[in-house]
PDB file of N, CA and C in Angstrom:
ATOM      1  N   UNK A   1    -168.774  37.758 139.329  1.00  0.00           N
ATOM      2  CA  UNK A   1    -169.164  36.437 138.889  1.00  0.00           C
ATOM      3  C   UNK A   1    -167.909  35.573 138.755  1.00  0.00           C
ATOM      4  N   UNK A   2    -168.106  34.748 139.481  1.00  0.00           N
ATOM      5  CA  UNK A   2    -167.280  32.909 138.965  1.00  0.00           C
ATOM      6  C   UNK A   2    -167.019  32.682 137.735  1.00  0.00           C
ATOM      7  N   UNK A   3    -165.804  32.782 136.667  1.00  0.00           N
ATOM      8  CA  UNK A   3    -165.574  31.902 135.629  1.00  0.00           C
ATOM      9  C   UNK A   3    -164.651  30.885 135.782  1.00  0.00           C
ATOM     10  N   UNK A   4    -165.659  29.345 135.288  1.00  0.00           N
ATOM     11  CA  UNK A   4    -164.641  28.542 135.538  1.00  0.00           C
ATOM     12  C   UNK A   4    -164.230  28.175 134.342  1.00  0.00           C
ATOM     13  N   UNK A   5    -162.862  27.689 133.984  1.00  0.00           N
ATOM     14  CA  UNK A   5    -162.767  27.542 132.143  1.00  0.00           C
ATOM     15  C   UNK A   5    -163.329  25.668 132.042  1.00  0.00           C
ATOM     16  N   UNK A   6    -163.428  25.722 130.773  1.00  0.00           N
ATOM     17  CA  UNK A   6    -163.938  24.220 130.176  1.00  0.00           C
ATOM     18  C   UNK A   6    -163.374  23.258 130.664  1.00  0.00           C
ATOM     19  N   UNK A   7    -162.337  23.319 131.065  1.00  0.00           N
ATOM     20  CA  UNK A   7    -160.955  22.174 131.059  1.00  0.00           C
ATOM     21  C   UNK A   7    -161.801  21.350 132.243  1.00  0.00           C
ATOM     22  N   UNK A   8    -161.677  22.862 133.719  1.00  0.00           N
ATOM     23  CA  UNK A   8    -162.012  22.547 134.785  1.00  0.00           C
ATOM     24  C   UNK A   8    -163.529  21.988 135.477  1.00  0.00           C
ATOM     25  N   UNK A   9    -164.588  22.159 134.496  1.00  0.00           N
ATOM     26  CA  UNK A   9    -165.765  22.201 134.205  1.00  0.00           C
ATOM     27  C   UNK A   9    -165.957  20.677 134.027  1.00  0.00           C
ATOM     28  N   UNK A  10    -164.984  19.916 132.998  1.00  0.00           N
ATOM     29  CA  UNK A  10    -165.339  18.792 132.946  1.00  0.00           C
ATOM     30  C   UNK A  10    -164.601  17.908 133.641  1.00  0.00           C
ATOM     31  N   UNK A  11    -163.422  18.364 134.259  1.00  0.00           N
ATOM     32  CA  UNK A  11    -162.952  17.367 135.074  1.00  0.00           C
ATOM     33  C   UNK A  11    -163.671  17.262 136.341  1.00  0.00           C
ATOM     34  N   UNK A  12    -164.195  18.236 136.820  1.00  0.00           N
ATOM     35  CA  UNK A  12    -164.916  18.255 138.207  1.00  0.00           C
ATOM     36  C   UNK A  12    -166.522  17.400 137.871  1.00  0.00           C
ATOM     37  N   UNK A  13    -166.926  17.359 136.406  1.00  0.00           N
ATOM     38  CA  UNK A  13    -167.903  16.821 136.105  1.00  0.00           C
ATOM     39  C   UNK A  13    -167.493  15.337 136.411  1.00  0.00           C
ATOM     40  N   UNK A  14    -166.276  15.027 135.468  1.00  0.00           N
ATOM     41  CA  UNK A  14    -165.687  13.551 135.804  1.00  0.00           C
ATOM     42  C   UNK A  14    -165.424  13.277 137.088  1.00  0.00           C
ATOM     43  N   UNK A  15    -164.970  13.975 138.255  1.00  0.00           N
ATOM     44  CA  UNK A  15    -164.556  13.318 139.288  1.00  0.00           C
ATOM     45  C   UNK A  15    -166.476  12.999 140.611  1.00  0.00           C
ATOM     46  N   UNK A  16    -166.902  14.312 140.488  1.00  0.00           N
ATOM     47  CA  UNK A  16    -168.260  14.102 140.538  1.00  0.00           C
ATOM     48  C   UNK A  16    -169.003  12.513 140.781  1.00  0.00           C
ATOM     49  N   UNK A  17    -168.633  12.406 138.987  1.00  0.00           N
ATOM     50  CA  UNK A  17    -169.104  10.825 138.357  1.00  0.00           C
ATOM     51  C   UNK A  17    -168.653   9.702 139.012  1.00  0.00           C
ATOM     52  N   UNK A  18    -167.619  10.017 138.991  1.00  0.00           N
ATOM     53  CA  UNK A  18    -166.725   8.890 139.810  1.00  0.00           C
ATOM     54  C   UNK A  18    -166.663   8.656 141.422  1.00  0.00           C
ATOM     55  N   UNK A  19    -167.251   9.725 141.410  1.00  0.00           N
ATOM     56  CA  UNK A  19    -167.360   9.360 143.277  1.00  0.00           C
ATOM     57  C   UNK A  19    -168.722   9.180 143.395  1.00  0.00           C
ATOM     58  N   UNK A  20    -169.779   9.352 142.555  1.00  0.00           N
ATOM     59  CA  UNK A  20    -171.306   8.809 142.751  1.00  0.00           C
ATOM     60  C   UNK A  20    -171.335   7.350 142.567  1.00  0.00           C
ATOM     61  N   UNK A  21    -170.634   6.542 141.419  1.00  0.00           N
ATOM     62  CA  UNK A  21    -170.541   5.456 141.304  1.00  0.00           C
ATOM     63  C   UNK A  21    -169.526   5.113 142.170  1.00  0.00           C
ATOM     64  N   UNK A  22    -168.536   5.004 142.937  1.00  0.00           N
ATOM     65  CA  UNK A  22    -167.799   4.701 144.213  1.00  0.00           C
ATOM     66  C   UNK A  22    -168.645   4.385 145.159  1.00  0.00           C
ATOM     67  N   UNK A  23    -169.508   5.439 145.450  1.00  0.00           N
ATOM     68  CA  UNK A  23    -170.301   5.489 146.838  1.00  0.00           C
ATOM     69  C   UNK A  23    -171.443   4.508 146.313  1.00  0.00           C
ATOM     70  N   UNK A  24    -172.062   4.298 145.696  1.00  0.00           N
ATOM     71  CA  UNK A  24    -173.199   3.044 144.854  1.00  0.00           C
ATOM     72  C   UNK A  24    -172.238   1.888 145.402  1.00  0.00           C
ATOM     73  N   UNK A  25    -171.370   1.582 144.364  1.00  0.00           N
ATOM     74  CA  UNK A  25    -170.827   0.455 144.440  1.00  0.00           C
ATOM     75  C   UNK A  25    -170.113   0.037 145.852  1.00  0.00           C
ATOM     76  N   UNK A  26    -169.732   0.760 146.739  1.00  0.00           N
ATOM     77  CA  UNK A  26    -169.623   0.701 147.931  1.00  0.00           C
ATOM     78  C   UNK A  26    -170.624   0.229 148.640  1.00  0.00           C
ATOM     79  N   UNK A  27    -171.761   0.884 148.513  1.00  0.00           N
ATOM     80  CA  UNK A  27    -173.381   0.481 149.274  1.00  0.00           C
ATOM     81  C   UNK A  27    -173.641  -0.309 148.670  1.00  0.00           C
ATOM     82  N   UNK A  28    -173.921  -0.979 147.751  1.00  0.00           N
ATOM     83  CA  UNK A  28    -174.063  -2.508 147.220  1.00  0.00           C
ATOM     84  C   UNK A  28    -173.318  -3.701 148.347  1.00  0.00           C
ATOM     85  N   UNK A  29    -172.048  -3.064 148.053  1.00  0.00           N
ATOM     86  CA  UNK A  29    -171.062  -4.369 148.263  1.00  0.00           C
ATOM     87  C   UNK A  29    -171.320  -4.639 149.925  1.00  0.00           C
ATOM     88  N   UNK A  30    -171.603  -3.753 150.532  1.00  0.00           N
ATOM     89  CA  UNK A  30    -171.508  -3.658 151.923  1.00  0.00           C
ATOM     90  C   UNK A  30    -172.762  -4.479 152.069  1.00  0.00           C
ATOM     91  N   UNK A  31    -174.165  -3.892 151.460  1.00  0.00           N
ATOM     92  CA  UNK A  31    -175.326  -4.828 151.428  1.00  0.00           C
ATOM     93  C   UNK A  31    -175.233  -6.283 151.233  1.00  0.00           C
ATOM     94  N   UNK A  32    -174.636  -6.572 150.002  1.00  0.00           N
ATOM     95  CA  UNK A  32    -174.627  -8.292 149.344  1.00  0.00           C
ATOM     96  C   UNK A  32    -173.513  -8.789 150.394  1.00  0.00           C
ATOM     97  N   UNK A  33    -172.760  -8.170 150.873  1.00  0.00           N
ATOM     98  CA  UNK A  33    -171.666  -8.944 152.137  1.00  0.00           C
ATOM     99  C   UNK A  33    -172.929  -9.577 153.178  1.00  0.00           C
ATOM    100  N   UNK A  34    -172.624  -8.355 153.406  1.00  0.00           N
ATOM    101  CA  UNK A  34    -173.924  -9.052 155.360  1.00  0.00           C
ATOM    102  C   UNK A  34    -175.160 -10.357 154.570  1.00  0.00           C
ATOM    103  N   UNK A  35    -175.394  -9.936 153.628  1.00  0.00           N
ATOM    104  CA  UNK A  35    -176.965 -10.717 153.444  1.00  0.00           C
ATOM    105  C   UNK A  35    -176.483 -12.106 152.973  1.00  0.00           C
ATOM    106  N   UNK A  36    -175.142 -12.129 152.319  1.00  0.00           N
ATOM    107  CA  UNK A  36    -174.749 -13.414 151.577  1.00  0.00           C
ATOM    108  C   UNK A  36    -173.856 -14.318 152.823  1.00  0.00           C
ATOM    109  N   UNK A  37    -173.321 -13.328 153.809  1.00  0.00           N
ATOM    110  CA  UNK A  37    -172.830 -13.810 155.051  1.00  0.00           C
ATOM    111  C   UNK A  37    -174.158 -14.473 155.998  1.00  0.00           C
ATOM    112  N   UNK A  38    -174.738 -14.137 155.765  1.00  0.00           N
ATOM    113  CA  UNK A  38    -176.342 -14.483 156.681  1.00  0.00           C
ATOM    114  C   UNK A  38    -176.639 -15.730 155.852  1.00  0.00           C
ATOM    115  N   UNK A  39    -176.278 -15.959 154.886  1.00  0.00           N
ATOM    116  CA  UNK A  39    -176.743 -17.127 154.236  1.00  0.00           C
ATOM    117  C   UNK A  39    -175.229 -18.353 154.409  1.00  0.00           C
ATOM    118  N   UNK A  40    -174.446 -17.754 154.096  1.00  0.00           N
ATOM    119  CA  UNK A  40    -173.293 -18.809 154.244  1.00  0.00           C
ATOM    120  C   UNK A  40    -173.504 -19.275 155.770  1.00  0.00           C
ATOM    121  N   UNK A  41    -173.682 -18.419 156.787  1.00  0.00           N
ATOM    122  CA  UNK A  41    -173.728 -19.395 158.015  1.00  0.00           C
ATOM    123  C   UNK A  41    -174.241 -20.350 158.628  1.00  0.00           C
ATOM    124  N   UNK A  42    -175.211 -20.944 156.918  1.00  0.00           N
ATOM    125  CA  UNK A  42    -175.821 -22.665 156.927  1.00  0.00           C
ATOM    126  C   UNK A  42    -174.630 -23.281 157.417  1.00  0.00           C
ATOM    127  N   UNK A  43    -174.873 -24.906 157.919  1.00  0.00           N
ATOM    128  CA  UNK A  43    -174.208 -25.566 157.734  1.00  0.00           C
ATOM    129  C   UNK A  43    -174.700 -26.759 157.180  1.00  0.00           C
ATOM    130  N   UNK A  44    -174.144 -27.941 156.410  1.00  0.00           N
ATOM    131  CA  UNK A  44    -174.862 -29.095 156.186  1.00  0.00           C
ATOM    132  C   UNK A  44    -174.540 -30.067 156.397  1.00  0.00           C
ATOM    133  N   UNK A  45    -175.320 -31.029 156.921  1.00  0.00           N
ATOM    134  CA  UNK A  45    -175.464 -32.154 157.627  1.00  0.00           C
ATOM    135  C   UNK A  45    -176.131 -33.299 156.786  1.00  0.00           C
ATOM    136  N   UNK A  46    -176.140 -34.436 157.085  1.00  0.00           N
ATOM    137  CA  UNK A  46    -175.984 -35.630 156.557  1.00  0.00           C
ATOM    138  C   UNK A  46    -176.249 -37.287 157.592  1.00  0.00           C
ATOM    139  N   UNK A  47    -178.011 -36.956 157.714  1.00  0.00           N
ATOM    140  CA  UNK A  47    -177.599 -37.987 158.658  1.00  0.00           C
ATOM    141  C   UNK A  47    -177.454 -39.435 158.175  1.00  0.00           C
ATOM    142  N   UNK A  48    -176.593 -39.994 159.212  1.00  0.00           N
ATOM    143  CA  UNK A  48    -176.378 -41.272 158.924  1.00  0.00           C
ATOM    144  C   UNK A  48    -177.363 -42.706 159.124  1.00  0.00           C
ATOM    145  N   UNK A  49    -178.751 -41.909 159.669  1.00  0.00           N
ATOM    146  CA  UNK A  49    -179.457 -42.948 160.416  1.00  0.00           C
ATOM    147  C   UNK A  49    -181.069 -42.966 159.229  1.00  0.00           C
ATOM    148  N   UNK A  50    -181.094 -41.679 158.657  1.00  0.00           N
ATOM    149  CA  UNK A  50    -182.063 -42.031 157.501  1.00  0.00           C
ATOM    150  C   UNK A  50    -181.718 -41.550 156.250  1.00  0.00           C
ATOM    151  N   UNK A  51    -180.546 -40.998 156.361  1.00  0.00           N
ATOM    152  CA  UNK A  51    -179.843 -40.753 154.844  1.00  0.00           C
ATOM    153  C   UNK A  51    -180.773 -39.498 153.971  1.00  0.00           C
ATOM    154  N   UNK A  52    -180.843 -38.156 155.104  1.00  0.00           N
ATOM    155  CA  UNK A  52    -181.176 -37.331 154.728  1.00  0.00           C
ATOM    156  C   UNK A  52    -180.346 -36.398 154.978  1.00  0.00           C
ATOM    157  N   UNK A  53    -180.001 -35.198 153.904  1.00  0.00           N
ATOM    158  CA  UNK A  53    -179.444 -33.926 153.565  1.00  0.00           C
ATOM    159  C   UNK A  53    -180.249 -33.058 154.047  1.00  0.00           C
ATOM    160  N   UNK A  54    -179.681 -32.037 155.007  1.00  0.00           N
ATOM    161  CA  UNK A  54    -180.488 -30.919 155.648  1.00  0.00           C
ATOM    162  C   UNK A  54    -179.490 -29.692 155.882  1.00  0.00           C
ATOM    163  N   UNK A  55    -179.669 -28.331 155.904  1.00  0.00           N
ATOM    164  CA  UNK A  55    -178.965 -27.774 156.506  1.00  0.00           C
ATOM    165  C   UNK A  55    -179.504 -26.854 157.978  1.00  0.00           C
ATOM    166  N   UNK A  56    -178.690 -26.526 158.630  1.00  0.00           N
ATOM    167  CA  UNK A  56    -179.098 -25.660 160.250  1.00  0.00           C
ATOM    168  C   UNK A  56    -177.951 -24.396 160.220  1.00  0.00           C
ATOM    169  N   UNK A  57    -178.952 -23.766 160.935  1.00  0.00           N
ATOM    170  CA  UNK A  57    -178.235 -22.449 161.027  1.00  0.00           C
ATOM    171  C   UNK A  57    -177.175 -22.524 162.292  1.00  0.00           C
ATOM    172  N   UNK A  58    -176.193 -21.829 162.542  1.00  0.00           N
ATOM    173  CA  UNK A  58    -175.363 -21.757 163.687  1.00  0.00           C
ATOM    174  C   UNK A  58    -175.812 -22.970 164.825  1.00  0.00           C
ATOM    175  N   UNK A  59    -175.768 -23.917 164.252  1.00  0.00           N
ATOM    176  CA  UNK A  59    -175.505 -25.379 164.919  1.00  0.00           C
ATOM    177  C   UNK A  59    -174.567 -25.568 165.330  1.00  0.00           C
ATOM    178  N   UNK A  60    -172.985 -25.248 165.360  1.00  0.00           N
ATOM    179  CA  UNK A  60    -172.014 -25.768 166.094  1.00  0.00           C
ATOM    180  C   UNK A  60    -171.648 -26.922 164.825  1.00  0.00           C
ATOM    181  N   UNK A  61    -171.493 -28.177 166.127  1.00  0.00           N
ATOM    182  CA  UNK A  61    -170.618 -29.335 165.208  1.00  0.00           C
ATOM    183  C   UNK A  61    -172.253 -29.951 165.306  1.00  0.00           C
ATOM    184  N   UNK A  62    -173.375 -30.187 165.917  1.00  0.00           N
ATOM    185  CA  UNK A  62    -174.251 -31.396 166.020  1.00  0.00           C
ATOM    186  C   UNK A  62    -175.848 -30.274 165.851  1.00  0.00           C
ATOM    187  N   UNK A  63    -176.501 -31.332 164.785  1.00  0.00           N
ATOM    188  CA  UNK A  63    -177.976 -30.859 164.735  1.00  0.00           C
ATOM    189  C   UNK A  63    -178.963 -31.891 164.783  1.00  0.00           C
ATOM    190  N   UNK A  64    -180.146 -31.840 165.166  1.00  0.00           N
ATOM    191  CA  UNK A  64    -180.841 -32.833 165.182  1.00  0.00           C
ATOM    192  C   UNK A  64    -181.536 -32.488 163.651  1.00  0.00           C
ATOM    193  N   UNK A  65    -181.323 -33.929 163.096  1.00  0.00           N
ATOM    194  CA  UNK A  65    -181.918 -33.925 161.915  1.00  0.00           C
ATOM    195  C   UNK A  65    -183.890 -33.821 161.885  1.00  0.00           C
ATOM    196  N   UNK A  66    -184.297 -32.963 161.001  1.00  0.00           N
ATOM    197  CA  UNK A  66    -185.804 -32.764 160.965  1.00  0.00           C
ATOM    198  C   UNK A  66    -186.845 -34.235 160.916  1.00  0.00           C
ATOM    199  N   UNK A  67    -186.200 -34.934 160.204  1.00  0.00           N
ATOM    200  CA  UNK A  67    -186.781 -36.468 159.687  1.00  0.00           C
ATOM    201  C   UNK A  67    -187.187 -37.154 160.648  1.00  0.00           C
ATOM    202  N   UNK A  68    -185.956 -37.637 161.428  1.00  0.00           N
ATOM    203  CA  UNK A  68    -185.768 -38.570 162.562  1.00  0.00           C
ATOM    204  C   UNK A  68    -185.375 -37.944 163.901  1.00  0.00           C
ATOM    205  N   UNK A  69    -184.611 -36.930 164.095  1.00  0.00           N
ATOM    206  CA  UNK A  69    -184.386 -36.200 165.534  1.00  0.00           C
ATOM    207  C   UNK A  69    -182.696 -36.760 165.550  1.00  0.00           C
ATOM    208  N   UNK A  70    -182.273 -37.270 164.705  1.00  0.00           N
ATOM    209  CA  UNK A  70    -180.711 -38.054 165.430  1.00  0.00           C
ATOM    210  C   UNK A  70    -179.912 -37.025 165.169  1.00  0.00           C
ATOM    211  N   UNK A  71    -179.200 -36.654 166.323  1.00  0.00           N
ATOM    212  CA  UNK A  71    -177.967 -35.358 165.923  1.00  0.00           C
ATOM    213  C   UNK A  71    -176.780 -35.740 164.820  1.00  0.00           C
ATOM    214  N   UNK A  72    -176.688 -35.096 164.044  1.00  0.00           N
ATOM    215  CA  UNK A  72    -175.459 -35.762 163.215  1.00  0.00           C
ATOM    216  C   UNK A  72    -174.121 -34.589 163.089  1.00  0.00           C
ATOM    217  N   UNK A  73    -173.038 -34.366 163.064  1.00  0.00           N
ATOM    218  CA  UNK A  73    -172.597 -33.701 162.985  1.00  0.00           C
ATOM    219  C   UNK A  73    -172.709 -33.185 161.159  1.00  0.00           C
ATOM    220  N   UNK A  74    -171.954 -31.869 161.021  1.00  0.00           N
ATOM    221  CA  UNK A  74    -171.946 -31.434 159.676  1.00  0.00           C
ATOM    222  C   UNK A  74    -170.886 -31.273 158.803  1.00  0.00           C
ATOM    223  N   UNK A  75    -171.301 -31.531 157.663  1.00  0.00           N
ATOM    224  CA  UNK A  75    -170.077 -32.123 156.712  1.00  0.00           C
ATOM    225  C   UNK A  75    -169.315 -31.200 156.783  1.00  0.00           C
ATOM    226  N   UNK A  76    -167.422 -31.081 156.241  1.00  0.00           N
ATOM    227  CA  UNK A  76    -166.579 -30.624 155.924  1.00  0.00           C
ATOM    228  C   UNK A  76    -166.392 -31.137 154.354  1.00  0.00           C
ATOM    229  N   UNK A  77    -166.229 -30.025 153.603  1.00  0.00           N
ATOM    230  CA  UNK A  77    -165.963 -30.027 152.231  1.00  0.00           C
ATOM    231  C   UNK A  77    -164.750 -29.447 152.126  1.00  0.00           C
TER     232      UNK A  77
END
């Protein structure tokens, strides 16, 4: 039979711990990246012809606004 003493018992308990919450918090972060990246790649626009706020997805520099159809380019903040 295996004796392991106390010392070693709880440090392997602690390191255990610490690599279950590593690997969690790893898979989180990797999740909320991509999904919050999928959202930042709005852009927003501002047209000048009916003075409506809209945003478009991977538009480039020009979108046609929903309201009126006039392409406007999108703001820089």
């Amino acid at each position: 039979m295996i004796t392991v003493g106390f010392e070693t018992f709880v440090t392997a308990f602690l390191v255990a711990g610490l690599l279950f919450f590593a690997v969690i918090w790893l898979y989180h972060e990797r999740r909320d990246r991509l999904f919050y990246d999928h959202q930042r790649l709005r852009h927003v626009h501002h047209c000048v012809k009916c003075d409506t706020l809209y945003t478009a997805r991977d538009s480039g520099q020009l979108a046609p606004c929903p309201a009126c159809g006039f392409k406007n380019p999108s703001l820089r903040f």
